[in-house]
PDB file of N, CA and C in Angstrom:
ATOM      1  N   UNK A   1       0.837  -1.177   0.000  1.00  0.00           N
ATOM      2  CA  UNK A   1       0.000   0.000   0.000  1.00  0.00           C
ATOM      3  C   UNK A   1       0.880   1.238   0.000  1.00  0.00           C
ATOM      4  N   UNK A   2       0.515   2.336  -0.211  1.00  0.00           N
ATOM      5  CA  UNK A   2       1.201   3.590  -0.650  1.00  0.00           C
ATOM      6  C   UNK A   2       0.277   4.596  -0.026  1.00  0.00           C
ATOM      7  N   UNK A   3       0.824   5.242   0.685  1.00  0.00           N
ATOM      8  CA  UNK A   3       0.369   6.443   1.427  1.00  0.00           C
ATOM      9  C   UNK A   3       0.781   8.143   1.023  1.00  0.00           C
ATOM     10  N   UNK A   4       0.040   8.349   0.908  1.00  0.00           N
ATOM     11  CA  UNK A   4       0.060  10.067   0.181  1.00  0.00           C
ATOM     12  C   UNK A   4      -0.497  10.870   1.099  1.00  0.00           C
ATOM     13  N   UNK A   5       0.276  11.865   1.717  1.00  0.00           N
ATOM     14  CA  UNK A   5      -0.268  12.877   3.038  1.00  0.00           C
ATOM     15  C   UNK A   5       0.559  14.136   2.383  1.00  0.00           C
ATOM     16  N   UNK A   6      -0.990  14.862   3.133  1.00  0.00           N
ATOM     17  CA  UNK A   6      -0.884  16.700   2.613  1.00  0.00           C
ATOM     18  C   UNK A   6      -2.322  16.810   2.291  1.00  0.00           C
ATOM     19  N   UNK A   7      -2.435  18.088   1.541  1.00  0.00           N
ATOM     20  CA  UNK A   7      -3.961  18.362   1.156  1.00  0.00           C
ATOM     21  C   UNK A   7      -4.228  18.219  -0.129  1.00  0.00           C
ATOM     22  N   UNK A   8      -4.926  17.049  -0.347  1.00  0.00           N
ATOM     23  CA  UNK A   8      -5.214  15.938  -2.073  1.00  0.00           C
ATOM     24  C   UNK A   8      -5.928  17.350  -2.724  1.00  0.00           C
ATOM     25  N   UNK A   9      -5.898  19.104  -2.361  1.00  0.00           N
ATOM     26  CA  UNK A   9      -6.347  19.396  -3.468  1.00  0.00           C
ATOM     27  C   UNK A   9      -5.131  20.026  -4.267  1.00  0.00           C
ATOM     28  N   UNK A  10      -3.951  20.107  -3.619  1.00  0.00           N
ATOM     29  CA  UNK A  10      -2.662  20.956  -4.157  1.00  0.00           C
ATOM     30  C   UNK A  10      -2.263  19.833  -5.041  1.00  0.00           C
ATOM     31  N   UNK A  11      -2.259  20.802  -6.247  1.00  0.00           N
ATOM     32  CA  UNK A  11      -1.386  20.281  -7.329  1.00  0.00           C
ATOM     33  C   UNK A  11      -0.553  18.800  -7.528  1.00  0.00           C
ATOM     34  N   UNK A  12       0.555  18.794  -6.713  1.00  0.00           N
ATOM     35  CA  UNK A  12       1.286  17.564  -6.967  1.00  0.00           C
ATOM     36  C   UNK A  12       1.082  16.372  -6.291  1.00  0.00           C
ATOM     37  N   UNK A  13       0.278  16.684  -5.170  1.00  0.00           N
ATOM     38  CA  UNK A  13      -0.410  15.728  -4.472  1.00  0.00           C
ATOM     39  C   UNK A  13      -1.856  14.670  -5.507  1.00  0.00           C
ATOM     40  N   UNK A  14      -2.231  15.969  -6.069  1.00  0.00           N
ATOM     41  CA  UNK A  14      -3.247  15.436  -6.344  1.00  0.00           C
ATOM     42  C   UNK A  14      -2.939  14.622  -8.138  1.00  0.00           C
ATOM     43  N   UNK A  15      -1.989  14.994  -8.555  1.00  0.00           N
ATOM     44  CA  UNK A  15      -1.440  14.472  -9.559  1.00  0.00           C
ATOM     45  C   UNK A  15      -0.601  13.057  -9.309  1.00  0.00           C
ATOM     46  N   UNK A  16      -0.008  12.830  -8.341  1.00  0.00           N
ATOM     47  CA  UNK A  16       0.264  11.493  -8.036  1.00  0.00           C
ATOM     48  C   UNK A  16      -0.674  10.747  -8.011  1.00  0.00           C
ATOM     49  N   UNK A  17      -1.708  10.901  -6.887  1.00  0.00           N
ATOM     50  CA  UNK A  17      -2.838  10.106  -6.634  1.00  0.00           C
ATOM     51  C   UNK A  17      -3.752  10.065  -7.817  1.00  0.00           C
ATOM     52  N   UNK A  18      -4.243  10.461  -8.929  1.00  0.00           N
ATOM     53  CA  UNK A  18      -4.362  10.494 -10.324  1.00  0.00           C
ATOM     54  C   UNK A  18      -3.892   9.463 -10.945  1.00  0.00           C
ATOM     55  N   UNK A  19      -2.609   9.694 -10.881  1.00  0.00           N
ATOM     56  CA  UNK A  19      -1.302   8.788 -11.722  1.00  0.00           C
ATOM     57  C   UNK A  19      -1.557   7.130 -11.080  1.00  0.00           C
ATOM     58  N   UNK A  20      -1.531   7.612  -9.645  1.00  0.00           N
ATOM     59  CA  UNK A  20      -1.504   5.811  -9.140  1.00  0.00           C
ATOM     60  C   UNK A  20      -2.861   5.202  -9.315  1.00  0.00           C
ATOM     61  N   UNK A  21      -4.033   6.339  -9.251  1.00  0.00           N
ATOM     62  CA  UNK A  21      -5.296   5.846  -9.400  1.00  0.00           C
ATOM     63  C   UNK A  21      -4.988   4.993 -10.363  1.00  0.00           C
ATOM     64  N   UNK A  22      -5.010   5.384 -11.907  1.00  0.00           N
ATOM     65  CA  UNK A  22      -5.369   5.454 -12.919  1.00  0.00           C
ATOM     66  C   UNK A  22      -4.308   3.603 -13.190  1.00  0.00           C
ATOM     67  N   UNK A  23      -3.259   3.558 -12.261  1.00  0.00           N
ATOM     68  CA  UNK A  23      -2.647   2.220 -12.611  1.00  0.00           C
ATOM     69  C   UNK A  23      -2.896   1.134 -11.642  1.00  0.00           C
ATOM     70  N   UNK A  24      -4.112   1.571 -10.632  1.00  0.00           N
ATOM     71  CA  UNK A  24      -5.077   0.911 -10.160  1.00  0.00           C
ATOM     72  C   UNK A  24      -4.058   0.636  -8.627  1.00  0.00           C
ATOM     73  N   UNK A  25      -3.316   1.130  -8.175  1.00  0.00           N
ATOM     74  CA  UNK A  25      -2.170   1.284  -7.052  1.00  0.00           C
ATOM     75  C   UNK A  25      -3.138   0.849  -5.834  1.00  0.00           C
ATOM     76  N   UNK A  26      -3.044   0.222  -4.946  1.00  0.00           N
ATOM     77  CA  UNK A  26      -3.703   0.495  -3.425  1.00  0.00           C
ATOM     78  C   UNK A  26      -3.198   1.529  -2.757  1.00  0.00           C
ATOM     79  N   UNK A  27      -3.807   2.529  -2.196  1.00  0.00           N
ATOM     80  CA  UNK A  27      -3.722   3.874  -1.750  1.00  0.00           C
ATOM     81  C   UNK A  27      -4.387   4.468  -0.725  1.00  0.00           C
ATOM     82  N   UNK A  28      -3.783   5.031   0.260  1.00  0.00           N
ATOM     83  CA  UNK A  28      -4.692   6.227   1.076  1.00  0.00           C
ATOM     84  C   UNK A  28      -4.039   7.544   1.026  1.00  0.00           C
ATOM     85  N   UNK A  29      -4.942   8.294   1.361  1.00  0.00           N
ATOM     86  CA  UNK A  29      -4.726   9.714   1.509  1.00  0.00           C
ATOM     87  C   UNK A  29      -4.806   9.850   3.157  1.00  0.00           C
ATOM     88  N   UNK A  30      -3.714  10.720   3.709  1.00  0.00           N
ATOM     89  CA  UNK A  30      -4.194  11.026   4.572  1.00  0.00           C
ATOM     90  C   UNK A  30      -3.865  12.678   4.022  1.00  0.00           C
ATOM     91  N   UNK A  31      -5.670  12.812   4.379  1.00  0.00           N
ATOM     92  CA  UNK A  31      -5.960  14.074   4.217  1.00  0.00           C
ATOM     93  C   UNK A  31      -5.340  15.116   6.135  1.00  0.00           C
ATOM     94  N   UNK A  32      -4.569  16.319   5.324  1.00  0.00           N
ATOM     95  CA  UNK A  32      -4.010  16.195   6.716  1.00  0.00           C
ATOM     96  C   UNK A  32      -5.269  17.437   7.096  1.00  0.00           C
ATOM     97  N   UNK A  33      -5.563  18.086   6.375  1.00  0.00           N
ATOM     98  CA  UNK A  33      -7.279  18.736   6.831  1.00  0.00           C
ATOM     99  C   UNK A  33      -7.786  17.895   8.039  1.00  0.00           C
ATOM    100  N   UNK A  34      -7.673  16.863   7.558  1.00  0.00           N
ATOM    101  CA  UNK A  34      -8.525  15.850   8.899  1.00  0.00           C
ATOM    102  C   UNK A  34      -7.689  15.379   9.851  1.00  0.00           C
ATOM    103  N   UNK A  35      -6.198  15.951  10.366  1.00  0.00           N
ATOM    104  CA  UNK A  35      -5.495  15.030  10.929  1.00  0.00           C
ATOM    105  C   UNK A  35      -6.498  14.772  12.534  1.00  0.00           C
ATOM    106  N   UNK A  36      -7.264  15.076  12.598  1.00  0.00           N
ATOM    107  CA  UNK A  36      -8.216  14.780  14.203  1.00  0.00           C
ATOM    108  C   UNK A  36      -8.567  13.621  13.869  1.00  0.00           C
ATOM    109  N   UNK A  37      -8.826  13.055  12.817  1.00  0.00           N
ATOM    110  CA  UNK A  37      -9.309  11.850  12.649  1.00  0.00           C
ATOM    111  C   UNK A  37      -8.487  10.442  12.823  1.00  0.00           C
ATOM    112  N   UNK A  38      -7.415  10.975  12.326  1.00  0.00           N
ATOM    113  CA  UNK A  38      -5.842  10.252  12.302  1.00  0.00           C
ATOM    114  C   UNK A  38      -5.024   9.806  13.683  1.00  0.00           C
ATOM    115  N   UNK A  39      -4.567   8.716  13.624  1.00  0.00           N
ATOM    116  CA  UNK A  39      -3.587   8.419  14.939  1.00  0.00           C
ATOM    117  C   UNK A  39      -2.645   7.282  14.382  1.00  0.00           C
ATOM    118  N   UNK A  40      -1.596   7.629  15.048  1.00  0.00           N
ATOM    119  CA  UNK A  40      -0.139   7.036  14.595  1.00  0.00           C
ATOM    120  C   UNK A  40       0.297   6.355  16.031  1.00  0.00           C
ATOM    121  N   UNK A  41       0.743   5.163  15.812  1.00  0.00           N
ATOM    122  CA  UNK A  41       0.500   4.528  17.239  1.00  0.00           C
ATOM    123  C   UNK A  41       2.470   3.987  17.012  1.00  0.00           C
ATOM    124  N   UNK A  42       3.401   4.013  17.299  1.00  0.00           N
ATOM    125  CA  UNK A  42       4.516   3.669  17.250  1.00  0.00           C
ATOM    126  C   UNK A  42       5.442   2.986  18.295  1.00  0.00           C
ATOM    127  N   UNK A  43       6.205   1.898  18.043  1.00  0.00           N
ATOM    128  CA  UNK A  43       7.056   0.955  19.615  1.00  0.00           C
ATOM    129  C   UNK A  43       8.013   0.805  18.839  1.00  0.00           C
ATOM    130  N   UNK A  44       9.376   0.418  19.394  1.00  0.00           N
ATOM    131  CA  UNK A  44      10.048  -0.470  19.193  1.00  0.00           C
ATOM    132  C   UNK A  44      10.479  -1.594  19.775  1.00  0.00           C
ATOM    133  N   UNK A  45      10.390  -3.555  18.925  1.00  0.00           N
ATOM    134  CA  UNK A  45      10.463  -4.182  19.321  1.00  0.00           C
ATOM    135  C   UNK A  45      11.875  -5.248  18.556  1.00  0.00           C
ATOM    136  N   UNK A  46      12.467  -5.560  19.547  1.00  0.00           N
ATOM    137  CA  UNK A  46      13.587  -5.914  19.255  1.00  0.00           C
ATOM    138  C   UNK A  46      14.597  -5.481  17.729  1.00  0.00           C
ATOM    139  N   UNK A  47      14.596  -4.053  18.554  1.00  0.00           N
ATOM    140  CA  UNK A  47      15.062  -3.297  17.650  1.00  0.00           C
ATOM    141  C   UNK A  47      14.144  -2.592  16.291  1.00  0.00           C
ATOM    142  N   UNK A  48      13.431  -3.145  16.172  1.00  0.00           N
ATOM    143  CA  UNK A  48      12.056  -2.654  14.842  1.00  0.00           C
ATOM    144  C   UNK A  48      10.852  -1.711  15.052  1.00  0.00           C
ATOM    145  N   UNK A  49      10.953  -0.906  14.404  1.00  0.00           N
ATOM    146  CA  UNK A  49      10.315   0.238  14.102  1.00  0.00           C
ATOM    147  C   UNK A  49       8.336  -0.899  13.982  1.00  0.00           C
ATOM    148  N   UNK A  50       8.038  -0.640  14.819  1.00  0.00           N
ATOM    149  CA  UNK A  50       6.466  -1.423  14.499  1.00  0.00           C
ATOM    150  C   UNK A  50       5.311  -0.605  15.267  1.00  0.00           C
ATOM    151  N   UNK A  51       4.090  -0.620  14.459  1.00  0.00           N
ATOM    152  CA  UNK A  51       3.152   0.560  15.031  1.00  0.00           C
ATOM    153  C   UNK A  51       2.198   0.226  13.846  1.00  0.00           C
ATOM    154  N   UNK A  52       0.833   1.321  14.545  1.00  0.00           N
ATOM    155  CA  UNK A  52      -0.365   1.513  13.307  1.00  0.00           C
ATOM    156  C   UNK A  52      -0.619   3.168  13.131  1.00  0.00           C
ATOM    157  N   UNK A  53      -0.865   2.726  11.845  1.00  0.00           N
ATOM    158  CA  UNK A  53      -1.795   4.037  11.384  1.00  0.00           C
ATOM    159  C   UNK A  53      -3.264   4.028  10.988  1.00  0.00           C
ATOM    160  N   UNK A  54      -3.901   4.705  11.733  1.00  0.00           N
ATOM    161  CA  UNK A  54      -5.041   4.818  11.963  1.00  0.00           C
ATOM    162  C   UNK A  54      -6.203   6.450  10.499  1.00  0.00           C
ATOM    163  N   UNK A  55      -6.397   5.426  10.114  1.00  0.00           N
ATOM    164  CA  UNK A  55      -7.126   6.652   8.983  1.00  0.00           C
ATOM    165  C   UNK A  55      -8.435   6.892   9.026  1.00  0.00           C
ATOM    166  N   UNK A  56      -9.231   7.314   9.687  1.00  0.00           N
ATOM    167  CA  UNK A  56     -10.891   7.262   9.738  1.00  0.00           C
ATOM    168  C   UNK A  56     -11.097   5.960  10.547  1.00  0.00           C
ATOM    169  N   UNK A  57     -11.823   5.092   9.680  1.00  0.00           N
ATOM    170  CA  UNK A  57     -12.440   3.823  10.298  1.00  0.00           C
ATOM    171  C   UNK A  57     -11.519   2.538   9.799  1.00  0.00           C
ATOM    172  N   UNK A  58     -10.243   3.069   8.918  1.00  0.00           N
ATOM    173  CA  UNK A  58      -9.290   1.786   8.991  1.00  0.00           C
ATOM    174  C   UNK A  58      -8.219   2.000   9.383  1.00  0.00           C
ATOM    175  N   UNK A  59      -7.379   0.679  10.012  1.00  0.00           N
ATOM    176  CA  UNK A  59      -6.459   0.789  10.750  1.00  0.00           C
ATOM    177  C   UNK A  59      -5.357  -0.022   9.883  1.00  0.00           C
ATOM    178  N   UNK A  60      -3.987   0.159  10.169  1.00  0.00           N
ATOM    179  CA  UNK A  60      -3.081  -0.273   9.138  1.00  0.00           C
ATOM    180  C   UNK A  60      -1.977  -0.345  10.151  1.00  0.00           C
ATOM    181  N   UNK A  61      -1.342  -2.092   9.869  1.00  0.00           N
ATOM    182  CA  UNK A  61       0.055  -1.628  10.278  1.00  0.00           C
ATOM    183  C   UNK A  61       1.111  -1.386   9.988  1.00  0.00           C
ATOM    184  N   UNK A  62       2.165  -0.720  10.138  1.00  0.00           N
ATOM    185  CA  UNK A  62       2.979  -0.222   9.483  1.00  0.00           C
ATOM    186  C   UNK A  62       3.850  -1.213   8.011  1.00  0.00           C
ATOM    187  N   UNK A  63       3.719  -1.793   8.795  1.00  0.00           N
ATOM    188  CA  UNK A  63       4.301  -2.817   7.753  1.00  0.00           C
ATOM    189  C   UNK A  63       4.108  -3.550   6.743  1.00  0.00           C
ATOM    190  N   UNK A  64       2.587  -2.893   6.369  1.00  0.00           N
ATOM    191  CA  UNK A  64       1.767  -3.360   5.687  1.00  0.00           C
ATOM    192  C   UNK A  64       1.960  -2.157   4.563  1.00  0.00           C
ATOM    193  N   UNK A  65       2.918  -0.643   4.771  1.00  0.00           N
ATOM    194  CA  UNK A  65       2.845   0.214   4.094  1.00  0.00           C
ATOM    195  C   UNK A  65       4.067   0.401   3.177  1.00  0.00           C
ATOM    196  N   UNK A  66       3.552   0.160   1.782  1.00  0.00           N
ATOM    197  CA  UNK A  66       5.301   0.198   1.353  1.00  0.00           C
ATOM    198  C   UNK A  66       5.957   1.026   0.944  1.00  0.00           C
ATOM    199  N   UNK A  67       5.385   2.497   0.487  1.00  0.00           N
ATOM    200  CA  UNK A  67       5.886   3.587   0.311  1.00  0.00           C
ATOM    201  C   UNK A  67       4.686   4.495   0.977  1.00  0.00           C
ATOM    202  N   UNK A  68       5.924   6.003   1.095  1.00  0.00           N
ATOM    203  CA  UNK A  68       4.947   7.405   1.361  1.00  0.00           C
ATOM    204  C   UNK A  68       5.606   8.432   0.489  1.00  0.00           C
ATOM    205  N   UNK A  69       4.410   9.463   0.472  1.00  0.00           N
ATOM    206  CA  UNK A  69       4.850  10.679  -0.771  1.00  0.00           C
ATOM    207  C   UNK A  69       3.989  11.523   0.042  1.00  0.00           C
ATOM    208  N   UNK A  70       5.377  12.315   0.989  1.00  0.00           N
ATOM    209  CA  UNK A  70       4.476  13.288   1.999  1.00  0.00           C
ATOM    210  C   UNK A  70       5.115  14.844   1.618  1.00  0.00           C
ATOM    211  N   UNK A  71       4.191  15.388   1.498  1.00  0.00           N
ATOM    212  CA  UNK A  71       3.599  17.040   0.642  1.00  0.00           C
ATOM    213  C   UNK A  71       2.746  17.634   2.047  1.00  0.00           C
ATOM    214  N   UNK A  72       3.041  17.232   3.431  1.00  0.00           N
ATOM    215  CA  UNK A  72       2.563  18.549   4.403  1.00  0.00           C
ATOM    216  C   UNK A  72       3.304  19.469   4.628  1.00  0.00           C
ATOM    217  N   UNK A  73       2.303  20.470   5.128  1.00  0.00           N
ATOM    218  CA  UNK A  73       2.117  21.711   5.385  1.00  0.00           C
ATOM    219  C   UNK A  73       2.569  21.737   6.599  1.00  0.00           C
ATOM    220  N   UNK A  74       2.927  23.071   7.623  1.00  0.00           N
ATOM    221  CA  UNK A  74       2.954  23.673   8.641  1.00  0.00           C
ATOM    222  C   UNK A  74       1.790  23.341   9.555  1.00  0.00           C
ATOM    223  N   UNK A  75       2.044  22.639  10.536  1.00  0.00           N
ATOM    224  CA  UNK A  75       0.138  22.605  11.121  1.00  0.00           C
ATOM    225  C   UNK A  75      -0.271  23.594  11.209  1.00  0.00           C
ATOM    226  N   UNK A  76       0.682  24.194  12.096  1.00  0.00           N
ATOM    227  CA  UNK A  76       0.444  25.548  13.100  1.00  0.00           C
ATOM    228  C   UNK A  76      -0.277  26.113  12.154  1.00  0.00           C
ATOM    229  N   UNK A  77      -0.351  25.864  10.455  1.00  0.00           N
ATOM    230  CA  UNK A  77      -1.060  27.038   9.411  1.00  0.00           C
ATOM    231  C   UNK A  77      -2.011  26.311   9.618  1.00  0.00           C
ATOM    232  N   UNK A  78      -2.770  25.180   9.747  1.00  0.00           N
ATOM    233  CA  UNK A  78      -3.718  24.815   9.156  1.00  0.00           C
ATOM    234  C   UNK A  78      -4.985  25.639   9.281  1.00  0.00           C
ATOM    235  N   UNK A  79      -5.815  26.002   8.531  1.00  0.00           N
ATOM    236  CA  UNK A  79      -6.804  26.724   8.458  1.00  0.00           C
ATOM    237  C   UNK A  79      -7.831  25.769   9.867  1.00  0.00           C
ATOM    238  N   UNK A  80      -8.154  24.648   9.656  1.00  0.00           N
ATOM    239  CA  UNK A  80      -8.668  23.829  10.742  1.00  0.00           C
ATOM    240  C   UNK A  80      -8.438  23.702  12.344  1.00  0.00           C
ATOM    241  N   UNK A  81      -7.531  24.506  12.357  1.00  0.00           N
ATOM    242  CA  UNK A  81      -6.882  24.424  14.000  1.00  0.00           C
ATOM    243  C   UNK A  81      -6.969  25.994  14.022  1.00  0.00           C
ATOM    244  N   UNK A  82      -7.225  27.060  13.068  1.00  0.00           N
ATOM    245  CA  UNK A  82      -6.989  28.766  13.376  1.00  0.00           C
ATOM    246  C   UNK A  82      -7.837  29.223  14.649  1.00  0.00           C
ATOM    247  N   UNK A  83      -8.872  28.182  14.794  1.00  0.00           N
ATOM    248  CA  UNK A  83      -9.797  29.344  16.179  1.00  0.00           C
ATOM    249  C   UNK A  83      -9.039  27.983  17.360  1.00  0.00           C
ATOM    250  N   UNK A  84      -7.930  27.124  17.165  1.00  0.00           N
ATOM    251  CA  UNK A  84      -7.208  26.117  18.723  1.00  0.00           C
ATOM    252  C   UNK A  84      -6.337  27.329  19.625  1.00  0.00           C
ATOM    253  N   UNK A  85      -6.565  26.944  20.475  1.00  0.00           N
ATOM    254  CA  UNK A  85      -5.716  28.166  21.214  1.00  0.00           C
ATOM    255  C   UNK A  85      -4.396  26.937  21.253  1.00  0.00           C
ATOM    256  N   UNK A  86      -2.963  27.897  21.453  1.00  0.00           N
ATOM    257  CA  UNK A  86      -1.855  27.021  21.778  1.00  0.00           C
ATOM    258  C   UNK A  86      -2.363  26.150  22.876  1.00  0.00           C
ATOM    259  N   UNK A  87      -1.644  24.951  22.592  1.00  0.00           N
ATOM    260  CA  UNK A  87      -1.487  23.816  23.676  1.00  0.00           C
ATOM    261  C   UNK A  87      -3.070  23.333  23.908  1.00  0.00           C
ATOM    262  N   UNK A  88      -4.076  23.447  23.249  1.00  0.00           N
ATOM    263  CA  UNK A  88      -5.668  22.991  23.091  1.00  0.00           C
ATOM    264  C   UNK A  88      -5.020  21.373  22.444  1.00  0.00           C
ATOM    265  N   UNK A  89      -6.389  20.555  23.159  1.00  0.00           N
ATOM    266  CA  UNK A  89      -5.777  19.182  22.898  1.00  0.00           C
ATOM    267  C   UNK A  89      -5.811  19.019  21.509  1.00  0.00           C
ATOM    268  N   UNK A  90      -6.533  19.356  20.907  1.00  0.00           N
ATOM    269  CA  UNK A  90      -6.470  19.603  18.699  1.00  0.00           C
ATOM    270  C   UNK A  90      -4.933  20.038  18.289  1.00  0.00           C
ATOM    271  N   UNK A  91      -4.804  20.558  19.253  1.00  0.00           N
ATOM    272  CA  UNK A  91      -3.424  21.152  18.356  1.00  0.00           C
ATOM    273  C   UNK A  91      -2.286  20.075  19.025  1.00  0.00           C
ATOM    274  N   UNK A  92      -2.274  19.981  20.120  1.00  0.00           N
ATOM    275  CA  UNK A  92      -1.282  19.342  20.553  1.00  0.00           C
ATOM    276  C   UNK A  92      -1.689  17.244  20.134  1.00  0.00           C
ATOM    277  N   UNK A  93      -2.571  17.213  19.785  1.00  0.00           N
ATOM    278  CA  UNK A  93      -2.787  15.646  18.584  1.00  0.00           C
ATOM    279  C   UNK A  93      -2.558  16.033  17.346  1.00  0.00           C
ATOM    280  N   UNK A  94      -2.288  17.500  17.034  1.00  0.00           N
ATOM    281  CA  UNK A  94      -1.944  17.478  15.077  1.00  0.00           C
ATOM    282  C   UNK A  94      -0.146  17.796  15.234  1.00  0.00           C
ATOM    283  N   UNK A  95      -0.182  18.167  16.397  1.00  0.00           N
ATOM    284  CA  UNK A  95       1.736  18.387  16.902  1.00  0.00           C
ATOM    285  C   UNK A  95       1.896  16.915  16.735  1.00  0.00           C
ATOM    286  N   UNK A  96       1.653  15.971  17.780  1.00  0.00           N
ATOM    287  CA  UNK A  96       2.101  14.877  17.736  1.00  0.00           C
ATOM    288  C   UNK A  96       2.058  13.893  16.845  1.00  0.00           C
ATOM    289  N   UNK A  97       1.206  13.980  15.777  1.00  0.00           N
ATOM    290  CA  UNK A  97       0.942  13.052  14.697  1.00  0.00           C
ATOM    291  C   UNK A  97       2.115  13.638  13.716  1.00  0.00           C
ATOM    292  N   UNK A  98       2.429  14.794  13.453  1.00  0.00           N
ATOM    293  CA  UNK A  98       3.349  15.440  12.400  1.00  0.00           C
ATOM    294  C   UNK A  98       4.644  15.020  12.793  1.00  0.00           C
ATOM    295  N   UNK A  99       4.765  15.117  14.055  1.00  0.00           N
ATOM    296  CA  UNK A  99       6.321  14.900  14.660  1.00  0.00           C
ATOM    297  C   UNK A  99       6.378  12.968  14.445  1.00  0.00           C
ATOM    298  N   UNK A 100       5.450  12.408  14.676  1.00  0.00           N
ATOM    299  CA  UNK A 100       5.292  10.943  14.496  1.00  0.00           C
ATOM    300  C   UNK A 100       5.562  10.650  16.081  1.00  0.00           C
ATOM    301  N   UNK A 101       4.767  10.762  16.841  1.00  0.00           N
ATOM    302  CA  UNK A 101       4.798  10.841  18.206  1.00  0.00           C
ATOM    303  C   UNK A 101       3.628   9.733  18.301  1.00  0.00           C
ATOM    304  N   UNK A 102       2.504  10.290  17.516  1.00  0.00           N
ATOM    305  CA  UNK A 102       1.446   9.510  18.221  1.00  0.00           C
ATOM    306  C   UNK A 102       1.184   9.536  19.489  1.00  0.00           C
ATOM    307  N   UNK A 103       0.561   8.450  19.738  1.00  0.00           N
ATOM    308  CA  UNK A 103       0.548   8.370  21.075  1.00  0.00           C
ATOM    309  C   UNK A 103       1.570   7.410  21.970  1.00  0.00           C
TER     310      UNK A 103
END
């Protein structure tokens, strides 16, 4: 599977996902508009990077993902967080998902 994060309406984002559509690719978007919806869950076990990503109502584990083509933005800009006050739990779950913190 192939993961594409940023906002699927900018240009090169949305031209990949086009491109892979069109050669029938398995794909998600994480739309980062929605990162409230999103959770990144991360461990390491004997030495290995292992965790899920959480997209709406499906869950994925990492290892199940074989490439990413990431095109985000600044959170702090996101138009979706402009009325979060600093350190509001919205902002501080779109901090931690960007940094790959998760939970």
């Amino acid at each position: 599977m192939i993961v594409l994060c940023g906002i699927p309406s900018e240009s090169p984002l949305a031209m990949v996902a086009a491109a892979l559509d069109a050669l029938g690719a398995d794909c998600r978007m994480v739309n980062q508009r929605k990162v409230a919806a999103f959770d990144l869950a991360l461990g390491i076990d004997g030495g290995a990077v292992e965790g899920t990503l959480r997209l709406d109502a499906e869950t994925f584990r990492l290892d199940e993902i074989d490439a990413a083509y990431i095109r985000l933005m600044d959170d702090r800009l996101l138009p979706e967080l402009a009325s979060e006050t600093d350190g509001s739990p919205a902002r501080r779950h779109a901090r931690a998902f960007h940094d790959g913190h998760g939970r």
